[in-house]
C-alpha atoms as a PDB file:
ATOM      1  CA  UNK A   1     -13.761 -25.727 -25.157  1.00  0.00           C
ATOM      2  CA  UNK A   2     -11.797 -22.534 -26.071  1.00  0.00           C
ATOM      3  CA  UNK A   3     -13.687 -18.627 -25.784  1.00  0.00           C
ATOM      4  CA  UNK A   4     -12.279 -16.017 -26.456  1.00  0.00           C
ATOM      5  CA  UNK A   5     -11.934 -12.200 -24.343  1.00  0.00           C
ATOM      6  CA  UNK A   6     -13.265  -9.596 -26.007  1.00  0.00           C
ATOM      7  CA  UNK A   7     -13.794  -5.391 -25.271  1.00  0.00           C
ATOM      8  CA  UNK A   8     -14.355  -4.986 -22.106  1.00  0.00           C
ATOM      9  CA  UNK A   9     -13.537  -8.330 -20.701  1.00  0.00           C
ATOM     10  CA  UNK A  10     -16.341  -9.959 -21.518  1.00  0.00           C
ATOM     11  CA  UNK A  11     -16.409 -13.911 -22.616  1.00  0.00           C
ATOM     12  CA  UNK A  12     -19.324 -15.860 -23.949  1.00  0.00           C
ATOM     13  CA  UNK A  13     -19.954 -18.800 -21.964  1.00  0.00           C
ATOM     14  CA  UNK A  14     -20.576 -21.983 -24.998  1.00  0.00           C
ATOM     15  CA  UNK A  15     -24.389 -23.060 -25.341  1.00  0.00           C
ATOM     16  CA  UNK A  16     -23.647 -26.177 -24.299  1.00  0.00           C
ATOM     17  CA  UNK A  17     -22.004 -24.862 -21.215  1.00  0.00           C
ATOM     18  CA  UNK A  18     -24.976 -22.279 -20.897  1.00  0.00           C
ATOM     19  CA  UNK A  19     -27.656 -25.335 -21.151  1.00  0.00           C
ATOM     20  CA  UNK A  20     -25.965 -27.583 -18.652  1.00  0.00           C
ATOM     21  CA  UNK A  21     -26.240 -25.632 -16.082  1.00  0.00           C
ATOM     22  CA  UNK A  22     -29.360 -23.375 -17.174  1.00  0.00           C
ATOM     23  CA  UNK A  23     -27.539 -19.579 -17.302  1.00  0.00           C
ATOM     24  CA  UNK A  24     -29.435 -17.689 -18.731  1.00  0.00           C
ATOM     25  CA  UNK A  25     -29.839 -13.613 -19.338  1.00  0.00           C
ATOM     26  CA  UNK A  26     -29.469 -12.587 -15.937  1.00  0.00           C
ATOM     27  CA  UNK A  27     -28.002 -15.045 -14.242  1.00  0.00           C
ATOM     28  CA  UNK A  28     -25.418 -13.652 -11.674  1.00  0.00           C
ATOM     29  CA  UNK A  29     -22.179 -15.924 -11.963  1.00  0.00           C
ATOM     30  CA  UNK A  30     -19.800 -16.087  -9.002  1.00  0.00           C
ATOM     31  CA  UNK A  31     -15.601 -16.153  -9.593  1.00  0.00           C
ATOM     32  CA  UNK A  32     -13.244 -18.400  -7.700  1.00  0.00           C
ATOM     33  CA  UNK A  33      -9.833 -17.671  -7.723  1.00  0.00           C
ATOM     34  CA  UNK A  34      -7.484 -20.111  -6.478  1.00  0.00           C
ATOM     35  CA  UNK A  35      -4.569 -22.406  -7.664  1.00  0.00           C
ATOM     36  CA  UNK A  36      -3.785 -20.199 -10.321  1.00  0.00           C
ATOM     37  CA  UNK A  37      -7.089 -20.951 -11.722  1.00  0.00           C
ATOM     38  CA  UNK A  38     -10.273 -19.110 -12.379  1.00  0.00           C
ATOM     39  CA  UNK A  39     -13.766 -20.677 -11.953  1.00  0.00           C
ATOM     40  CA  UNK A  40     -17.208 -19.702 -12.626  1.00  0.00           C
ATOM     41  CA  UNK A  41     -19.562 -20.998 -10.627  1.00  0.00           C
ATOM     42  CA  UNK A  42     -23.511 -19.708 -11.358  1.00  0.00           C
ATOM     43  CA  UNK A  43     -25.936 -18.510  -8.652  1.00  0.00           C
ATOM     44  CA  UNK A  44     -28.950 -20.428  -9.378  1.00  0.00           C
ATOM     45  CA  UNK A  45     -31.819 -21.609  -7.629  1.00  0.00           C
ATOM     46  CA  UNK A  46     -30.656 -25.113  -7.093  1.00  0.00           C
ATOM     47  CA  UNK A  47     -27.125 -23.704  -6.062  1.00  0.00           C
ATOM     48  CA  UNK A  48     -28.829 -21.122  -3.584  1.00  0.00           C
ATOM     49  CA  UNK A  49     -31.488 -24.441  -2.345  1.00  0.00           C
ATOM     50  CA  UNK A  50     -28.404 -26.966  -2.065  1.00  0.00           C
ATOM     51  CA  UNK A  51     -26.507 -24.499  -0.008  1.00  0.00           C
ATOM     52  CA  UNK A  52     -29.287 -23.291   2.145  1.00  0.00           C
ATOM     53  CA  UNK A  53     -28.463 -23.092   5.639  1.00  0.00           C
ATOM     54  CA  UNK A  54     -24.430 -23.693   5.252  1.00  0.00           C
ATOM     55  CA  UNK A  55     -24.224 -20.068   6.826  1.00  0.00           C
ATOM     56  CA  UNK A  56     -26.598 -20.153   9.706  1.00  0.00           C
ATOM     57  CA  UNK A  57     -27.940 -16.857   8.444  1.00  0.00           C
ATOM     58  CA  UNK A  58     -31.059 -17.878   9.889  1.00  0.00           C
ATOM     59  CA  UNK A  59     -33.064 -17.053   5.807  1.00  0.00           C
ATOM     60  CA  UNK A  60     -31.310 -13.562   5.976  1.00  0.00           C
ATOM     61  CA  UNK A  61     -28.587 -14.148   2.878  1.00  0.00           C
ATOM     62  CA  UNK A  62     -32.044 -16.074   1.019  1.00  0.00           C
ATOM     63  CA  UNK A  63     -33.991 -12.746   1.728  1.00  0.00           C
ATOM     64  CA  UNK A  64     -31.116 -10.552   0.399  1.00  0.00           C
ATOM     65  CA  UNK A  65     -30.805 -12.742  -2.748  1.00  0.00           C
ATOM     66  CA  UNK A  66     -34.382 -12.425  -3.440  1.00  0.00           C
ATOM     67  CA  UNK A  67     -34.813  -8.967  -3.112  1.00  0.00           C
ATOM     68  CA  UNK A  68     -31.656  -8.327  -5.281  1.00  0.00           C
ATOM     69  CA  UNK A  69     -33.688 -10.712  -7.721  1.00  0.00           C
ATOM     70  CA  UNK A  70     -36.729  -8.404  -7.528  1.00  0.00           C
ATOM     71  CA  UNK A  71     -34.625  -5.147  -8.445  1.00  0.00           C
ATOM     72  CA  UNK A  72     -33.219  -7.102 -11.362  1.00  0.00           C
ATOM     73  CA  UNK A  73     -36.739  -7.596 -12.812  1.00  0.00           C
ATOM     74  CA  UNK A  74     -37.554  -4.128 -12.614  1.00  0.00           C
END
C-alpha cells in the first residue's frame, strides 16, 4: 500500500490498515526506528493488556497511560 506525506508531515494511515488494527481518532501511535526502517506500532488497549507487566512497573506506566487517556477526553 503506498501514502503519501503531506504539509506538515502528516500521512494517512489506509482504512484497511486503520480497521485491522482499530486506530481510531485519538489513538496515540508509537515509531520504531531501526534497520533503516520506520514502523508504526499503535498504543491500544490490547497492546497496553498484552504487554502488561514486561516492565515490572508494579501498574505505575498503566496508571500514567490512563490518566494521559483522561486528559485526552477532556
Amino acid at each position: 500500500m503506498n501514502t503519501s506525506v503531506v504539509i506538515n508531515g502528516k500521512v494517512t494511515i489506509p482504512s484497511i490498515i486503520r480497521k485491522k488494527y482499530n486506530i481510531k481518532k485519538g489513538t496515540k501511535v508509537y515509531f520504531i526506528d531501526e534497520n533503516n526502517e520506520i514502523k508504526i506500532v499503535p498504543v491500544t488497549r490490547e497492546l497496553i493488556k498484552a504487554n502488561f507487566g514486561i516492565f515490572k512497573t508494579k501498574g505505575n506506566l498503566l496508571k500514567a497511560l490512563k490518566e494521559e487517556k483522561k486528559k485526552e477526553t477532556k
